[in-house]
N, C-alpha and C. Protein backbone atom coordinates (compact mmCIF):
# COMPACT_ATOMS: atom_id res chain seq x y z
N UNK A 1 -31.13 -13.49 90.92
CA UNK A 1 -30.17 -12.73 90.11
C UNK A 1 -30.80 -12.29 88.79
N UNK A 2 -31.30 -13.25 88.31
CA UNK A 2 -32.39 -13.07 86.82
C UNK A 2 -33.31 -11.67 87.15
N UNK A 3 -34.37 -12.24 88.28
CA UNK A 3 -34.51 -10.78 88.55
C UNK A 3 -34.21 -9.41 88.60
N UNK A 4 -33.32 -9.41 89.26
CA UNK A 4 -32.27 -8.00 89.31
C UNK A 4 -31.89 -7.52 88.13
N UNK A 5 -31.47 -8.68 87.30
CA UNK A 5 -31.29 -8.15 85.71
C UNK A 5 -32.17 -7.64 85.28
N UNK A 6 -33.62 -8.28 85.29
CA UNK A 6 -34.25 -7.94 84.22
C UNK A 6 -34.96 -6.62 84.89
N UNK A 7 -35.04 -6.38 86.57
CA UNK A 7 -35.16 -4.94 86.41
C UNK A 7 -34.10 -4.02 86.02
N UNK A 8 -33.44 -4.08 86.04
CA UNK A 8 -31.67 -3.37 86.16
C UNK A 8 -32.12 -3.17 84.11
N UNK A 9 -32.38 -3.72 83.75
CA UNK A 9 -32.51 -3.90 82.28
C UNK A 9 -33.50 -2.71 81.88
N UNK A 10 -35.29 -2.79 83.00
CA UNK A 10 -36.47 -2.12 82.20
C UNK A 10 -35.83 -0.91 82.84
N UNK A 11 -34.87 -0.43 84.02
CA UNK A 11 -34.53 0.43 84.96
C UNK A 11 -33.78 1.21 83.53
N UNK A 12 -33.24 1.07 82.50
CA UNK A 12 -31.97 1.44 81.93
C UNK A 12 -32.70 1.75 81.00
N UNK A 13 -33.60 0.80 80.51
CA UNK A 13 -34.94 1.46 79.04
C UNK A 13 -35.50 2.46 79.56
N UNK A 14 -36.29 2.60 80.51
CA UNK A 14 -36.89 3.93 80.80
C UNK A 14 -35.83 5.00 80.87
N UNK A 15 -34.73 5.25 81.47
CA UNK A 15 -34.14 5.93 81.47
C UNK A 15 -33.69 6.45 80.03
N UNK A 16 -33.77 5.64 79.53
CA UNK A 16 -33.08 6.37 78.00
C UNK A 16 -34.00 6.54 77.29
N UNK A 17 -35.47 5.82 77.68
CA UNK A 17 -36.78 6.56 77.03
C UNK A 17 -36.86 7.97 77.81
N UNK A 18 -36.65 8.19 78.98
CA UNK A 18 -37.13 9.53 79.57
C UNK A 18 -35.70 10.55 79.00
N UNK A 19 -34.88 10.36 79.22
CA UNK A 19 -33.49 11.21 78.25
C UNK A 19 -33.69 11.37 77.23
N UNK A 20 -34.20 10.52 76.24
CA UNK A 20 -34.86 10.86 74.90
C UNK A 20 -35.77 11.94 74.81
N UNK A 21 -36.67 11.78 76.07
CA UNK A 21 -38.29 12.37 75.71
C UNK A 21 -37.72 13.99 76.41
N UNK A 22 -36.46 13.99 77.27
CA UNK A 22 -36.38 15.56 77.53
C UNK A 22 -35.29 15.95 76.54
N UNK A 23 -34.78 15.76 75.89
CA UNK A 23 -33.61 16.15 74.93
C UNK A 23 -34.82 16.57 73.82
N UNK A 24 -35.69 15.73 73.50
CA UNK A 24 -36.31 16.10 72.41
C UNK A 24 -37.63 17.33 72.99
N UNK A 25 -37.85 17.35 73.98
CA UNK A 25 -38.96 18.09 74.34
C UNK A 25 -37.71 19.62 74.41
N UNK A 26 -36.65 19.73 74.53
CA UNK A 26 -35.66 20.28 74.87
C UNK A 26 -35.33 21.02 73.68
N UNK A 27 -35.42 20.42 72.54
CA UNK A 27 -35.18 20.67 70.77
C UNK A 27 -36.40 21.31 70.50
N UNK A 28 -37.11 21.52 70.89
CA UNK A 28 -38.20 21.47 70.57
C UNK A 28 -38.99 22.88 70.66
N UNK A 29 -38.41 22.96 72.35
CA UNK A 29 -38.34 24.52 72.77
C UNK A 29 -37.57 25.40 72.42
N UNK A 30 -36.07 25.01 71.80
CA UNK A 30 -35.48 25.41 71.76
C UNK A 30 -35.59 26.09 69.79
N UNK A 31 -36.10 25.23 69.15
CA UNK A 31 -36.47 25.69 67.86
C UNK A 31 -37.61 26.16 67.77
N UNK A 32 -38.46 26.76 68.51
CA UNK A 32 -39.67 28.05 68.83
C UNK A 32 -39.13 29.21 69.52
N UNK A 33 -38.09 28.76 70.25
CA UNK A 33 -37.08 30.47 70.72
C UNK A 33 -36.39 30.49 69.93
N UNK A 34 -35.52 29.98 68.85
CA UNK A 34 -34.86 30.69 67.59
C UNK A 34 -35.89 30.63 66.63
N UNK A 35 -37.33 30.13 66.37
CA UNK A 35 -38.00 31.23 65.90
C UNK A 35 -38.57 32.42 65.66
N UNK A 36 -38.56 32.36 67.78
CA UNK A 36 -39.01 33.91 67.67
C UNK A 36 -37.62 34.91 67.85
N UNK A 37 -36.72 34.53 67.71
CA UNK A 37 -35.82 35.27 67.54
C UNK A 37 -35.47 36.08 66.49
N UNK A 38 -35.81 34.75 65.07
CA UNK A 38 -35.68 35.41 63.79
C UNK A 38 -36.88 36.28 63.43
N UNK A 39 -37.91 35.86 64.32
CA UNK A 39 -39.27 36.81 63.76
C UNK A 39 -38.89 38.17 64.45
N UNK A 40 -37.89 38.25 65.67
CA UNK A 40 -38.16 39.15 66.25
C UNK A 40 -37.21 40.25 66.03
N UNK A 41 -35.89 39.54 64.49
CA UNK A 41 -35.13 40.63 63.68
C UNK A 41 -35.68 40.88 63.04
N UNK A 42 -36.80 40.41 62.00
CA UNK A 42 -37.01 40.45 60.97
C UNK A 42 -38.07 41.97 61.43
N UNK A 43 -39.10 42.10 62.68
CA UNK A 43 -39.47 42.85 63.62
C UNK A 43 -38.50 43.78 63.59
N UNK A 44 -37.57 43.87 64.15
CA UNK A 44 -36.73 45.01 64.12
C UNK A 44 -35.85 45.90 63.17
N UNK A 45 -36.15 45.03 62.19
CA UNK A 45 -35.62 44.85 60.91
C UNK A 45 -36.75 46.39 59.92
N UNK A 46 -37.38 45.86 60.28
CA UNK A 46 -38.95 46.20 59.73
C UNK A 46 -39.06 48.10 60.18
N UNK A 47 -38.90 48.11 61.54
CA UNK A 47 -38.56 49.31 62.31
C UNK A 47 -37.26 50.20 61.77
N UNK A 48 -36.28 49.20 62.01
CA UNK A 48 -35.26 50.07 61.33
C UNK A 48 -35.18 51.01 59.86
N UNK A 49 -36.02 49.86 58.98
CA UNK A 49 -36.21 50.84 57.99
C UNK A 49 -36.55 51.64 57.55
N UNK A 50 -38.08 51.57 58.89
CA UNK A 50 -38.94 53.01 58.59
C UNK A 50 -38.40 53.95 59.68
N UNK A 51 -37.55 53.75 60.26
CA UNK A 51 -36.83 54.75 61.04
C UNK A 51 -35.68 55.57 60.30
N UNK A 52 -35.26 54.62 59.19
CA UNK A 52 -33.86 55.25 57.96
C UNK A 52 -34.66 56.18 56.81
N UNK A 53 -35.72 55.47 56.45
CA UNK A 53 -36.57 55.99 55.58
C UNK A 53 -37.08 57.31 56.03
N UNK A 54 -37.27 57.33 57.45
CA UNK A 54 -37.58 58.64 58.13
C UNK A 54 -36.43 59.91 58.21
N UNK A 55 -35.21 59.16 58.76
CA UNK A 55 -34.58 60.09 59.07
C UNK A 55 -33.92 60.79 57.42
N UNK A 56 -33.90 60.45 56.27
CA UNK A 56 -33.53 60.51 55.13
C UNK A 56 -34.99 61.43 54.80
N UNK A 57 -36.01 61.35 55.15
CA UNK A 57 -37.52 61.97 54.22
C UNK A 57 -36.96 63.90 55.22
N UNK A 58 -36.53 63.37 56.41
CA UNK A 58 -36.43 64.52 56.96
C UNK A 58 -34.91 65.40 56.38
N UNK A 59 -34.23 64.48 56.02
CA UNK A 59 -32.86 66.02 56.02
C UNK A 59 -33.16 66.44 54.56
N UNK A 60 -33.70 65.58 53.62
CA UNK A 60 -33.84 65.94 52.11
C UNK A 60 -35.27 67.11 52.38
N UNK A 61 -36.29 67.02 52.92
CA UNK A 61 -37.36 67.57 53.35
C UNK A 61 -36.79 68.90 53.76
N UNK A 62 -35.72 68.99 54.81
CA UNK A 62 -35.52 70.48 55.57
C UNK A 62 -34.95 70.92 54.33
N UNK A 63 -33.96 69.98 53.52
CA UNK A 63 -33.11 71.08 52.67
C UNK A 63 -33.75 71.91 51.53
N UNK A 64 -34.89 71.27 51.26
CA UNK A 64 -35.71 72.13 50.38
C UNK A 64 -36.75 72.67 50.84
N UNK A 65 -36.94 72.87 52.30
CA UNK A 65 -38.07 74.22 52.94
C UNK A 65 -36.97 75.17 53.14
N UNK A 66 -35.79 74.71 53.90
CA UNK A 66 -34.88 75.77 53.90
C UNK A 66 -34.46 76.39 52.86
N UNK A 67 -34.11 76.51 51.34
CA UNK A 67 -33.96 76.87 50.19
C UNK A 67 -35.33 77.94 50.32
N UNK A 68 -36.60 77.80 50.77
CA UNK A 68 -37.93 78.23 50.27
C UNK A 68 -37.59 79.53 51.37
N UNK A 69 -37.42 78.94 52.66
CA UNK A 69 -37.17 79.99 53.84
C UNK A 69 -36.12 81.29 53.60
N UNK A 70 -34.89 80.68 53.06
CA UNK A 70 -33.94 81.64 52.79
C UNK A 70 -34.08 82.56 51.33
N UNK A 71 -34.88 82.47 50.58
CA UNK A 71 -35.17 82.81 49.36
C UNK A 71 -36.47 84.05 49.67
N UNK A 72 -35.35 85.24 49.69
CA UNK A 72 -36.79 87.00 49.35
C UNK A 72 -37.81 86.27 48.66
N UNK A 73 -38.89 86.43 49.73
CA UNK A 73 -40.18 86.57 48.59
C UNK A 73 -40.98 85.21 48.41
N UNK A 74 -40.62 84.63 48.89
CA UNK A 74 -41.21 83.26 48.26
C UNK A 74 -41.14 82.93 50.20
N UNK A 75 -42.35 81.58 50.33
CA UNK A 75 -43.20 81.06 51.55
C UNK A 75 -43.09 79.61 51.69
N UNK A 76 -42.43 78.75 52.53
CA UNK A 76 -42.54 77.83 52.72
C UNK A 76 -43.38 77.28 53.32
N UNK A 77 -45.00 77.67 53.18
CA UNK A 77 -45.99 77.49 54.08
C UNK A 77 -46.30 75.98 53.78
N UNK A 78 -47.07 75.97 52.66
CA UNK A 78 -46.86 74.78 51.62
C UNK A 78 -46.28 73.68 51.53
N UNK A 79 -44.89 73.95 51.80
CA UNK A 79 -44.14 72.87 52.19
C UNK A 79 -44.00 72.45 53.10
N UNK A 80 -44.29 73.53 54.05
CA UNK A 80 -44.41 72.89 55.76
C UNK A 80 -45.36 71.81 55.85
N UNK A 81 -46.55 72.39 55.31
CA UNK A 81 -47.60 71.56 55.57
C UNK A 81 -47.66 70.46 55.32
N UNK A 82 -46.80 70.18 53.71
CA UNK A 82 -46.67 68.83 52.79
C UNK A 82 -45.65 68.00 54.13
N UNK A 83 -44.66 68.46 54.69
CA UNK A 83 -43.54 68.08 55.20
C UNK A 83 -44.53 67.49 56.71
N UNK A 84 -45.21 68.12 57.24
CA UNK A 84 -45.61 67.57 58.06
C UNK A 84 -46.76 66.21 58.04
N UNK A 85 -47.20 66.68 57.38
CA UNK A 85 -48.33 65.60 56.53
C UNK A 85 -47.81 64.03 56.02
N UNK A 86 -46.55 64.60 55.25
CA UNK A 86 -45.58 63.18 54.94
C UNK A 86 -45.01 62.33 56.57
N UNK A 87 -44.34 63.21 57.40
CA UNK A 87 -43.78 62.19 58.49
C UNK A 87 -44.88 62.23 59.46
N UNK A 88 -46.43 62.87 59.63
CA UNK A 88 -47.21 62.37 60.34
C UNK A 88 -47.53 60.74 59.68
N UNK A 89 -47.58 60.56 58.19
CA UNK A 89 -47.92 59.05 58.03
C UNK A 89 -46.54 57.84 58.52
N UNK A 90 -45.33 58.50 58.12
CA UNK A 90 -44.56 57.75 58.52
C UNK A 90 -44.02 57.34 59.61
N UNK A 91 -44.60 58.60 60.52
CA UNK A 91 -44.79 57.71 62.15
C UNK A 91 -46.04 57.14 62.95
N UNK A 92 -47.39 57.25 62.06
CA UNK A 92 -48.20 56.42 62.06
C UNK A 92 -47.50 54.83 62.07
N UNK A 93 -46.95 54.82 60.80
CA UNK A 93 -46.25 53.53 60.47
C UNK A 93 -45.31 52.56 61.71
N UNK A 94 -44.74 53.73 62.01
CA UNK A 94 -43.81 52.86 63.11
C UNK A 94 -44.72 53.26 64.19
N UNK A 95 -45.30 53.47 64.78
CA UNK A 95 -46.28 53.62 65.66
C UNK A 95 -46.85 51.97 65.73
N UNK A 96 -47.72 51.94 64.84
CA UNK A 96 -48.07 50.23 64.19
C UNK A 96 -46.98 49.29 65.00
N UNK A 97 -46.20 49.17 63.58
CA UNK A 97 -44.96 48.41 64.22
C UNK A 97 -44.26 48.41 65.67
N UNK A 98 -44.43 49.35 66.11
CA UNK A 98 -44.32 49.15 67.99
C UNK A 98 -44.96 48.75 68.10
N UNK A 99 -46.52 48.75 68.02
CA UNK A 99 -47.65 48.14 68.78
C UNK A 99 -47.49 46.59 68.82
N UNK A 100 -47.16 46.61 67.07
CA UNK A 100 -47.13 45.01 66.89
C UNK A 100 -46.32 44.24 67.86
N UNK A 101 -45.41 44.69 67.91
CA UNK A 101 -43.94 43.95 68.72
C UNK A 101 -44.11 44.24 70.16
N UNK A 102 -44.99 45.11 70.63
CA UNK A 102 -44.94 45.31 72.29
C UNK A 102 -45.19 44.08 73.06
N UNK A 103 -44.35 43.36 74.18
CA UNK A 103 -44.26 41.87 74.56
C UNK A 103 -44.04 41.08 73.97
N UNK A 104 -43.44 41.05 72.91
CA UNK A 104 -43.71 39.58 72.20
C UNK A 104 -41.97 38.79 72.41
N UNK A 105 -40.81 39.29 72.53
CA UNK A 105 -39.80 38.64 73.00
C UNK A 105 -38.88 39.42 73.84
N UNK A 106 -38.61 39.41 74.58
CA UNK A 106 -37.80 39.87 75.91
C UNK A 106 -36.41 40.65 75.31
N UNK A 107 -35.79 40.21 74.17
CA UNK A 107 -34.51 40.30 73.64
C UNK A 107 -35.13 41.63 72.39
N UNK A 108 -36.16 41.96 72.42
CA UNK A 108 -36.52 43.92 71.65
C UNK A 108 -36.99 44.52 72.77
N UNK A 109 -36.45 44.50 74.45
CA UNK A 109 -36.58 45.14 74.91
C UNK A 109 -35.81 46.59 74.34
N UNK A 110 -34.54 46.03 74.44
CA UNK A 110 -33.73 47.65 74.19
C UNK A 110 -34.77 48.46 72.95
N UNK A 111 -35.11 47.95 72.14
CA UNK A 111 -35.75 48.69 70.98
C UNK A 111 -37.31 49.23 71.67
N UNK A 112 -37.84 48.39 72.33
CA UNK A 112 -38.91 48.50 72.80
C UNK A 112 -38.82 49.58 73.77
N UNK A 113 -38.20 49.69 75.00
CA UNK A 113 -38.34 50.90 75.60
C UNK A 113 -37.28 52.42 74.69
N UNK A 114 -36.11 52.27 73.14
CA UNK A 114 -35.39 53.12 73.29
C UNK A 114 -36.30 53.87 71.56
N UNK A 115 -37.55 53.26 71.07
CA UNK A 115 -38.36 53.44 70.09
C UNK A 115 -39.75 54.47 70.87
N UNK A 116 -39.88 55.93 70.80
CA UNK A 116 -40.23 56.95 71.77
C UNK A 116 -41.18 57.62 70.62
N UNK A 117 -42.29 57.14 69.98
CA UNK A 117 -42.51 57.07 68.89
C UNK A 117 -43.53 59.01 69.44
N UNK A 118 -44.08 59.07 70.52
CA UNK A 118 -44.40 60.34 70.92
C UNK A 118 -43.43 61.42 70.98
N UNK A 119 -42.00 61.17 70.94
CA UNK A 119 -40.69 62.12 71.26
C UNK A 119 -40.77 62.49 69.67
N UNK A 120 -41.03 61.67 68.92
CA UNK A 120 -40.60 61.91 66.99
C UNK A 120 -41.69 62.97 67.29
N UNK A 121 -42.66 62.89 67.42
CA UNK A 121 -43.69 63.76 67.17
C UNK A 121 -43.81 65.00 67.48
N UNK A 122 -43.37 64.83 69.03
CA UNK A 122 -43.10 66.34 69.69
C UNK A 122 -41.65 67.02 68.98
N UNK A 123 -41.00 65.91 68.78
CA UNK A 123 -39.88 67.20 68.00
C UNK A 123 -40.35 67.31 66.55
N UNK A 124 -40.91 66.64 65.90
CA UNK A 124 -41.64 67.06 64.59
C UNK A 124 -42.39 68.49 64.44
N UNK A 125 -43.59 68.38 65.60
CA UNK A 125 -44.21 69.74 65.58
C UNK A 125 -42.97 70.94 66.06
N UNK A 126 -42.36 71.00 67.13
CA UNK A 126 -41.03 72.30 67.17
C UNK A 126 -40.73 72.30 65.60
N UNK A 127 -40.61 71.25 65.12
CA UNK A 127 -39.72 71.66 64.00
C UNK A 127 -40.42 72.83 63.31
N UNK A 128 -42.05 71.98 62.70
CA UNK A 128 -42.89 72.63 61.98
C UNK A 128 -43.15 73.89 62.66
N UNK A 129 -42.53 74.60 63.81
CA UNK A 129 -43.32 75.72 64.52
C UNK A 129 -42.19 76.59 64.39
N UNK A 130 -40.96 76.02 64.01
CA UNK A 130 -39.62 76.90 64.08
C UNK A 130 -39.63 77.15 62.47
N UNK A 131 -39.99 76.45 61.94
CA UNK A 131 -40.24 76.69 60.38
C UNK A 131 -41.51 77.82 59.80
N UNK A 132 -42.00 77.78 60.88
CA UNK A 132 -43.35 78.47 60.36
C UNK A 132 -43.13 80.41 61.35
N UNK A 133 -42.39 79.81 61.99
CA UNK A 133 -41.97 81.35 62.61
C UNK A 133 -40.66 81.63 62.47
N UNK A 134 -39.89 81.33 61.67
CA UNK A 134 -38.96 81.59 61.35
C UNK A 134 -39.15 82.91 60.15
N UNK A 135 -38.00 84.08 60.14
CA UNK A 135 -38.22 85.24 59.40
C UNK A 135 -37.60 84.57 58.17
N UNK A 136 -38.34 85.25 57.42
CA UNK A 136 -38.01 85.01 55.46
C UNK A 136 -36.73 86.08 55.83
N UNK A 137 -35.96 85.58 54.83
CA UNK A 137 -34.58 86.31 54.14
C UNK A 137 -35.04 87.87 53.85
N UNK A 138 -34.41 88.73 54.36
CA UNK A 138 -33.92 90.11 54.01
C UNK A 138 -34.50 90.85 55.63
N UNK A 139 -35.15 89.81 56.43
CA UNK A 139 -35.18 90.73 57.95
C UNK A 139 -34.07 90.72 58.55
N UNK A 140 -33.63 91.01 59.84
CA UNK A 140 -32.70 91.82 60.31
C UNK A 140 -32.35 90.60 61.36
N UNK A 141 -33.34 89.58 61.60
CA UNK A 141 -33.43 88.14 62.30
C UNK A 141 -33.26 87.15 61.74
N UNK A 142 -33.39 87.27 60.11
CA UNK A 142 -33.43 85.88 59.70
C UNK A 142 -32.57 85.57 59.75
N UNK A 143 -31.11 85.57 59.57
CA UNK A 143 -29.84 84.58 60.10
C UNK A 143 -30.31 83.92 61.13
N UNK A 144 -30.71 84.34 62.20
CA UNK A 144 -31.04 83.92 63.58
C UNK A 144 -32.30 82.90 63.42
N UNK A 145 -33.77 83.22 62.88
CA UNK A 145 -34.10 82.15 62.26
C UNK A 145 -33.84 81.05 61.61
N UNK A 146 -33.29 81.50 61.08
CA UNK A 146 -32.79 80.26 59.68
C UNK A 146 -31.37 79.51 60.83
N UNK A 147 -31.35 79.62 61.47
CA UNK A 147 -29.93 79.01 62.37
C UNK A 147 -30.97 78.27 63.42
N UNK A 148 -32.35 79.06 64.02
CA UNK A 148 -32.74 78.17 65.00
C UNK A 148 -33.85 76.69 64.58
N UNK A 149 -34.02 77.29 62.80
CA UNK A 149 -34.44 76.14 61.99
C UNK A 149 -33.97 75.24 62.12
N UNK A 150 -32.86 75.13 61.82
CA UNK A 150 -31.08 74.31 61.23
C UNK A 150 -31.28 73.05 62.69
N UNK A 151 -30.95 74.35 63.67
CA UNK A 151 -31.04 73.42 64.90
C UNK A 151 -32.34 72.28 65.69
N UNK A 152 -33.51 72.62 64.87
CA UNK A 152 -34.86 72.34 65.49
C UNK A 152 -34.53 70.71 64.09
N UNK A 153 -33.87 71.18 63.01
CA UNK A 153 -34.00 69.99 61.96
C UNK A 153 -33.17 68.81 62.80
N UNK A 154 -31.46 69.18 63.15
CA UNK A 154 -30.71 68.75 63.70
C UNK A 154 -31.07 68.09 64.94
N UNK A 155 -32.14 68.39 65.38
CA UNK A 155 -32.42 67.32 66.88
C UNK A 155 -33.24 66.62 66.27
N UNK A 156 -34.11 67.19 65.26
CA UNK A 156 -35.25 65.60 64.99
C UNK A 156 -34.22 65.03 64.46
N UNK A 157 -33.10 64.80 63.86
CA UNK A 157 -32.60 63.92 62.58
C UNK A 157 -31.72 63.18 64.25
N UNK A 158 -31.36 63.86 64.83
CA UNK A 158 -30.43 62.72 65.96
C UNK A 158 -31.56 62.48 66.81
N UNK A 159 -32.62 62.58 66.87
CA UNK A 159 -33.74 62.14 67.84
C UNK A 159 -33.79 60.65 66.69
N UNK A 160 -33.93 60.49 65.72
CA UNK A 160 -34.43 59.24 64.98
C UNK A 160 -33.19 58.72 65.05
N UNK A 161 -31.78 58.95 64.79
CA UNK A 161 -30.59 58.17 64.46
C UNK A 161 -30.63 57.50 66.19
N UNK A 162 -30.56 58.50 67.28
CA UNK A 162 -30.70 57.33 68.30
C UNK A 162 -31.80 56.63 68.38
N UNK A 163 -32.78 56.37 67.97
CA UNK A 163 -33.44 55.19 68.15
C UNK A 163 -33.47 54.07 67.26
N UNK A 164 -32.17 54.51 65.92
CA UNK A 164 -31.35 53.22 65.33
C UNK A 164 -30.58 52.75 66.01
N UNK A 165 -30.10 53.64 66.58
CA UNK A 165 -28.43 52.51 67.40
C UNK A 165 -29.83 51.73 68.51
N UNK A 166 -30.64 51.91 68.55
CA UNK A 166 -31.24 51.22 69.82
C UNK A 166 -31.96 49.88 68.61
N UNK A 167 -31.92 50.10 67.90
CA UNK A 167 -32.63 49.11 66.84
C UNK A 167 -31.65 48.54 66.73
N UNK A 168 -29.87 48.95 66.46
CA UNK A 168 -28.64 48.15 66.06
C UNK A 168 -28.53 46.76 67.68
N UNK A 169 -29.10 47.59 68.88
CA UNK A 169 -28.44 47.01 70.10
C UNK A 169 -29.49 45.82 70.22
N UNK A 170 -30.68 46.18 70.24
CA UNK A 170 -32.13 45.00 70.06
C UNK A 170 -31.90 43.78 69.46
N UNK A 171 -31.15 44.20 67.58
CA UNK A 171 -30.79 43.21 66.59
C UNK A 171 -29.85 42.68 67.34
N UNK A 172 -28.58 42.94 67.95
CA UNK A 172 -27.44 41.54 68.17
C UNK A 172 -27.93 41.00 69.56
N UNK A 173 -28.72 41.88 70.36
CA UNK A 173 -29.04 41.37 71.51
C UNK A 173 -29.88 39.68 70.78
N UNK A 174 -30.93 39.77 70.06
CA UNK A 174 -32.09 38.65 69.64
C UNK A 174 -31.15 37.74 68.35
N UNK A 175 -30.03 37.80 67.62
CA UNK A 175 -29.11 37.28 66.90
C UNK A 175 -28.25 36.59 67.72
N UNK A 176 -27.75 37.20 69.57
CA UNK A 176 -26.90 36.59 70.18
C UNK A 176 -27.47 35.11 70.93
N UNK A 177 -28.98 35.56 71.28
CA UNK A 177 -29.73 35.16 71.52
C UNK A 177 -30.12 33.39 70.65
N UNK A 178 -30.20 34.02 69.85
CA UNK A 178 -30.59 32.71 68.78
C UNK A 178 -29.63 31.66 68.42
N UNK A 179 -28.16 32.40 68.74
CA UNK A 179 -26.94 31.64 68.51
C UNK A 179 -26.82 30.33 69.85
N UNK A 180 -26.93 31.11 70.82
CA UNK A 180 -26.73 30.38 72.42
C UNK A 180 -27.24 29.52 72.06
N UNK A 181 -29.27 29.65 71.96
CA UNK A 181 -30.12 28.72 71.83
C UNK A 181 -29.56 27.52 71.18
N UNK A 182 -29.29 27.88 70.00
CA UNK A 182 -28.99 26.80 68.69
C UNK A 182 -27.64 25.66 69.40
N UNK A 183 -26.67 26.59 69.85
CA UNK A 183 -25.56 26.11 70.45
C UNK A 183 -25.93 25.33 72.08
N UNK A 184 -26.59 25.28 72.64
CA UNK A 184 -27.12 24.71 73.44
C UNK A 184 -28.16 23.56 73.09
N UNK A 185 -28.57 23.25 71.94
CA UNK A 185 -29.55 22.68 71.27
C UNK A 185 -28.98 21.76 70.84
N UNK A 186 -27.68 22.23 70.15
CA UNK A 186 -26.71 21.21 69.65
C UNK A 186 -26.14 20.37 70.87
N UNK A 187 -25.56 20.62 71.49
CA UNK A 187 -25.25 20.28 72.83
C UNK A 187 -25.81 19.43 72.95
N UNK A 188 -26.76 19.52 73.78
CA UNK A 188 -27.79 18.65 73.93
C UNK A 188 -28.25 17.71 73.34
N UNK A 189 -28.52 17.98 71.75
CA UNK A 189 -28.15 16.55 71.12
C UNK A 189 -27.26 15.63 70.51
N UNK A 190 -25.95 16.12 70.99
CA UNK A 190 -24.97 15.36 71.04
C UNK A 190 -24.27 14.58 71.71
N UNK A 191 -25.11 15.05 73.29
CA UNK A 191 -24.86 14.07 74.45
C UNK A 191 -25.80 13.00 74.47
N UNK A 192 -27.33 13.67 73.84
CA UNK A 192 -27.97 12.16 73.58
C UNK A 192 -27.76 11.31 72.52
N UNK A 193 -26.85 11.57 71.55
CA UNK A 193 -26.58 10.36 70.70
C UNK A 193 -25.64 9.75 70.80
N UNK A 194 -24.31 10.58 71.86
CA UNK A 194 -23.16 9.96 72.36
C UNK A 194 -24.24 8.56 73.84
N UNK A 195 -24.75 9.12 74.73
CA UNK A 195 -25.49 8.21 75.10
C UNK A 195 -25.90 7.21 74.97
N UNK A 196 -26.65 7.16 73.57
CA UNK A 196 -27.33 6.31 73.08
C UNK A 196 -26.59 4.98 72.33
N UNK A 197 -25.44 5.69 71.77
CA UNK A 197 -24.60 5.19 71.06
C UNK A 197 -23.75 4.30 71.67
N UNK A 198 -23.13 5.19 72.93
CA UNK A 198 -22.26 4.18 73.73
C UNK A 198 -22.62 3.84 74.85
N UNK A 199 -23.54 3.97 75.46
CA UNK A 199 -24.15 2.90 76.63
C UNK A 199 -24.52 1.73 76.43
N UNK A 200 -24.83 0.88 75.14
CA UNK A 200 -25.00 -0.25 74.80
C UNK A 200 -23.55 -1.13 75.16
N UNK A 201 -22.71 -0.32 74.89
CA UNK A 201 -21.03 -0.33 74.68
C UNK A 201 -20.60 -0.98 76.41
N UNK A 202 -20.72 0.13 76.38
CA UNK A 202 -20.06 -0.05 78.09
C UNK A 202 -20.78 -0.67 79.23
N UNK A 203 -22.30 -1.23 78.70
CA UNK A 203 -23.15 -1.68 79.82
C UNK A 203 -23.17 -3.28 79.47
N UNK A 204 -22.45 -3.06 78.20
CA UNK A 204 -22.65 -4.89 77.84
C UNK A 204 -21.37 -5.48 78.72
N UNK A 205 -21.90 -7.06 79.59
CA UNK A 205 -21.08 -7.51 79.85
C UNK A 205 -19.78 -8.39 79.42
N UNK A 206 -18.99 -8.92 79.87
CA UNK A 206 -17.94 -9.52 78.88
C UNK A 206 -18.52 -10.67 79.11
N UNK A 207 -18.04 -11.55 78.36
CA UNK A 207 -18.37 -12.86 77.86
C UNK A 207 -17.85 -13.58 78.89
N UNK A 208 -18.18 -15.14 79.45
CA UNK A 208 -17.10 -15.87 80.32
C UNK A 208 -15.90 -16.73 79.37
N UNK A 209 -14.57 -16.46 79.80
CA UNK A 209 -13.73 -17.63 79.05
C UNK A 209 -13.98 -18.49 79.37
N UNK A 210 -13.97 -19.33 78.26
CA UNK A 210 -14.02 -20.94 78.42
C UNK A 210 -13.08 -21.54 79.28
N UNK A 211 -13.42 -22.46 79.60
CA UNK A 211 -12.22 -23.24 80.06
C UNK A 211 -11.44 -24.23 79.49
């Protein structure tokens, strides 16, 4: 009978050494995926801004080539050039920042495939080509220019705003993400200290009454 106890005894230590050792190996993993979760807003975070910063360099940008375009006499060549020159660096920039983030957590997919950093570009140059052939004020077309400007500005500026809402969907996707984790983490160590706590409880035997 002694026997039986005293395995029944090392049978019950290991067990709560091995429940220990996966709860904690468990915490463990689980606070390196809400790290890379927060690295992987702070990542998207990073994108978003130079995507706001972009779409803002561009409508303030058209409104003063367009002023140059619609104005007898005067050439927005100059400014084209400056204008293109400025958002070729600023999609260098997010160019980078994709690279950086390509694979690194599953939860910037949406950002990762809806960030089209070649689409900014190709509608950048239309822009610069609708700007640069567009008729100066007092031809008989330029309304019609200056309208197919308007429209060439108007798709780059919603070409960048959708690839914020895809930056908005990335962020709660890797925030929802980090919550579960944490909440599952907790979990988990609350069943091992309820465990720990009360199995001493309920495994101890009762005493014999005297007689």
């Amino acid at each position: 009978m002694s026997l039986f106890s005293d395995f029944n005894r090392k049978f019950n230590l290991v067990g709560r050494l091995a429940l220990t050792i996966a709860v904690g190996s468990a915490a463990t993993v689980s606070l390196f995926l809400v790290s890379g979760s927060v690295k992987a807003v702070e990542d998207i975070d990073r994108t978003d801004d130079t995507l706001a910063e972009l779409s803002q360099y561009i409508a303030e940008g058209h409104a003063s080539i367009r002023g140059l375009v619609a104005t007898p006499g005067s050439s927005a060549k100059a400014a084209l050039v400056s204008f293109e020159k400025a958002v070729d660096r600023r999609i260098e920039t997010l160019n980078t920042l994709v690279k950086q983030r390509a694979g690194a957590y599953q939860w910037t997919q949406p950002l990762q495939d809806g960030v089209d950093v070649q689409r900014i570009d190709n509608e950048r140059r239309e822009y610069v080509t609708a700007g640069t052939t567009a008729p100066t004020a007092g031809f008989s077309d330029s309304a019609m220019g200056l309208r197919m400007f308007d429209l060439r500005a108007r798709k780059l500026i919603v070409t960048v705003a959708a690839m914020r809402d895809n930056a908005d969907t990335a962020r709660a996707h890797a925030l929802f993400a980090a919550e579960e984790i944490t909440a599952l983490s907790s979990a988990f160590g609350g069943m091992l200290i309820a465990y720990l706590i009360w199995f001493p409880v309920f495994a101890r035997k009762p005493e014999a009454r005297l007689a």
